[in-house]
Protein backbone atom coordinates (compact mmCIF):
# COMPACT_ATOMS: atom_id res chain seq x y z
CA UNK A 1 165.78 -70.54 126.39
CA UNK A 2 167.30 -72.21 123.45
CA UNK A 3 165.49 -70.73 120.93
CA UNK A 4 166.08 -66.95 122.63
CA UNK A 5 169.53 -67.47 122.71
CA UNK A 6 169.37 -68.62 118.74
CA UNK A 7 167.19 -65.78 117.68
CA UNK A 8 169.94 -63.36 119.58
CA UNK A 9 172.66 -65.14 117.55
CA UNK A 10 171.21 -64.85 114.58
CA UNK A 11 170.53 -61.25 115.01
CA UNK A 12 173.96 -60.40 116.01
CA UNK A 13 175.10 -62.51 113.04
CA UNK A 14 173.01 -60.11 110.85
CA UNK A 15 174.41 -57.17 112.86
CA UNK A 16 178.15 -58.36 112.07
CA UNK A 17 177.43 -58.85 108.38
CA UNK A 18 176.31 -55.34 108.13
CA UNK A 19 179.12 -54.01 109.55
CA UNK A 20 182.36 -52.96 107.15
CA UNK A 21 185.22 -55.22 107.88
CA UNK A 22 188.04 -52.19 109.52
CA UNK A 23 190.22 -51.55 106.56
CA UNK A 24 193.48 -51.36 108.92
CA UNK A 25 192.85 -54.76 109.79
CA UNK A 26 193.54 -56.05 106.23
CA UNK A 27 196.74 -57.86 106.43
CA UNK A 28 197.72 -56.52 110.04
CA UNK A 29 198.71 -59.45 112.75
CA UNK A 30 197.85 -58.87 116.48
CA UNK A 31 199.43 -60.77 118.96
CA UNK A 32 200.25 -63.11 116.60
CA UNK A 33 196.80 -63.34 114.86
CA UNK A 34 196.21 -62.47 111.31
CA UNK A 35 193.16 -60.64 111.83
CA UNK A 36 191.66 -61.46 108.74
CA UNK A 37 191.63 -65.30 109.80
CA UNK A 38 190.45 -64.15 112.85
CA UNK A 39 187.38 -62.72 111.88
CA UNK A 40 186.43 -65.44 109.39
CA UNK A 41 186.88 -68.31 111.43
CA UNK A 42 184.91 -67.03 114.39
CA UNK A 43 182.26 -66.39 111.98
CA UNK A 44 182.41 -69.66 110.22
CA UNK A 45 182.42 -71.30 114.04
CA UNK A 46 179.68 -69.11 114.78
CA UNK A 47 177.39 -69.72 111.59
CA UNK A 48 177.76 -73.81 112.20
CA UNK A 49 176.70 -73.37 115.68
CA UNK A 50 173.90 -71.21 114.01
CA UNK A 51 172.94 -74.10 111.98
CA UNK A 52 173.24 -76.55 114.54
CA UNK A 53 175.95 -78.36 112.20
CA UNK A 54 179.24 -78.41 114.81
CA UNK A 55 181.24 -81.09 115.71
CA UNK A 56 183.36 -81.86 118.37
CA UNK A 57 186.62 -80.32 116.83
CA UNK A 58 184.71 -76.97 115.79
CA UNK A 59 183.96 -76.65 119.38
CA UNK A 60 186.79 -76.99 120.66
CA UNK A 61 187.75 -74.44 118.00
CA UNK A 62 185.36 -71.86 119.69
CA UNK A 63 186.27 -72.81 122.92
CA UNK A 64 190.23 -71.62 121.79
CA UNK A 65 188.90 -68.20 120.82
CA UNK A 66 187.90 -67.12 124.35
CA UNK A 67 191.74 -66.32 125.62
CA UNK A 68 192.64 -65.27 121.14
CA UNK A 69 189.95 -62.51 121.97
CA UNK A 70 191.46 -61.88 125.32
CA UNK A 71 194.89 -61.11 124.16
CA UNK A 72 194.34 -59.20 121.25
CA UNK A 73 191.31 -57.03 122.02
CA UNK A 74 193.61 -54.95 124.09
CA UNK A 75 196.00 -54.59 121.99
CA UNK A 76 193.63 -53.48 118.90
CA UNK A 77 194.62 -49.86 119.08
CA UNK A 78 192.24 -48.57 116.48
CA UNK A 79 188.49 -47.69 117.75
CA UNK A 80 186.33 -48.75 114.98
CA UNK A 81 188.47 -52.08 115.24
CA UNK A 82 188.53 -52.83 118.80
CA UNK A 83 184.67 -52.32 118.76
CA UNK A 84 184.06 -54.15 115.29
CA UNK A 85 186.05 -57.10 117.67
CA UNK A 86 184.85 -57.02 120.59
CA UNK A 87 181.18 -57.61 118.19
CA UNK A 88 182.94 -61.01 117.05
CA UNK A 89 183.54 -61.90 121.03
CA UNK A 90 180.38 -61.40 121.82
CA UNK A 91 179.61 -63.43 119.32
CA UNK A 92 181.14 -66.63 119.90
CA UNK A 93 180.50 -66.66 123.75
CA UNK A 94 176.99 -66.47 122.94
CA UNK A 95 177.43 -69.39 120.45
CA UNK A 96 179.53 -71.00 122.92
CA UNK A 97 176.27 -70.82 125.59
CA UNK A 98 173.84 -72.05 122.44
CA UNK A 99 176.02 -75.00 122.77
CA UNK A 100 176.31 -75.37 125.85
CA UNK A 101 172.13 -75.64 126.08
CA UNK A 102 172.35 -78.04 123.42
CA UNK A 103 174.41 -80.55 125.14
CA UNK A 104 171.90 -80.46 128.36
């Protein structure tokens, strides 16, 4: 189950990378979040969990991005952007559940 769940984070990490970053996005704050910190910090979270290299205070980190994603996603007004975002949720609750099976 572990190694599933790894293989579909890794993919979606390739998936991410492949996407263009939304150009409106570039120095635009959300709710309060700079979306350009946004992005890179759930990836960074994301890639340690990848690598099996998180700590205690990174996961905490991604468990603080669940209700971040929740109160910006709907106010992302562009398309392209609320979908390129919605990617990076996805993304950390499935490296949240890759660390959840790790701590089993």
């Amino acid at each position: 189950m572990l190694e599933e769940k790894l293989d579909a984070l890794a993919q979606r990490m390739a998936e991410h990378m492949a996407r263009p970053f939304p150009p409106g996005c570039r120095g635009l704050s959300v709710e309060g979040q700079d979306m350009v910190l946004l992005d890179a910090n759930a990836y960074g979270l994301v890639a340690g969990v990848r690598e099996g290299t998180i700590g205690e205070r990174h996961r905490e980190g991604l468990a603080r991005l669940a209700p971040v994603f929740a109160k910006v996603l709907p106010a992302i007004e562009d398309e392209y952007a609320a979908e390129y975002y919605t990617h990076v949720r996805d993304m950390t609750v499935l490296a949240a559940e890759v660390e959840s099976l790790r701590e089993k």
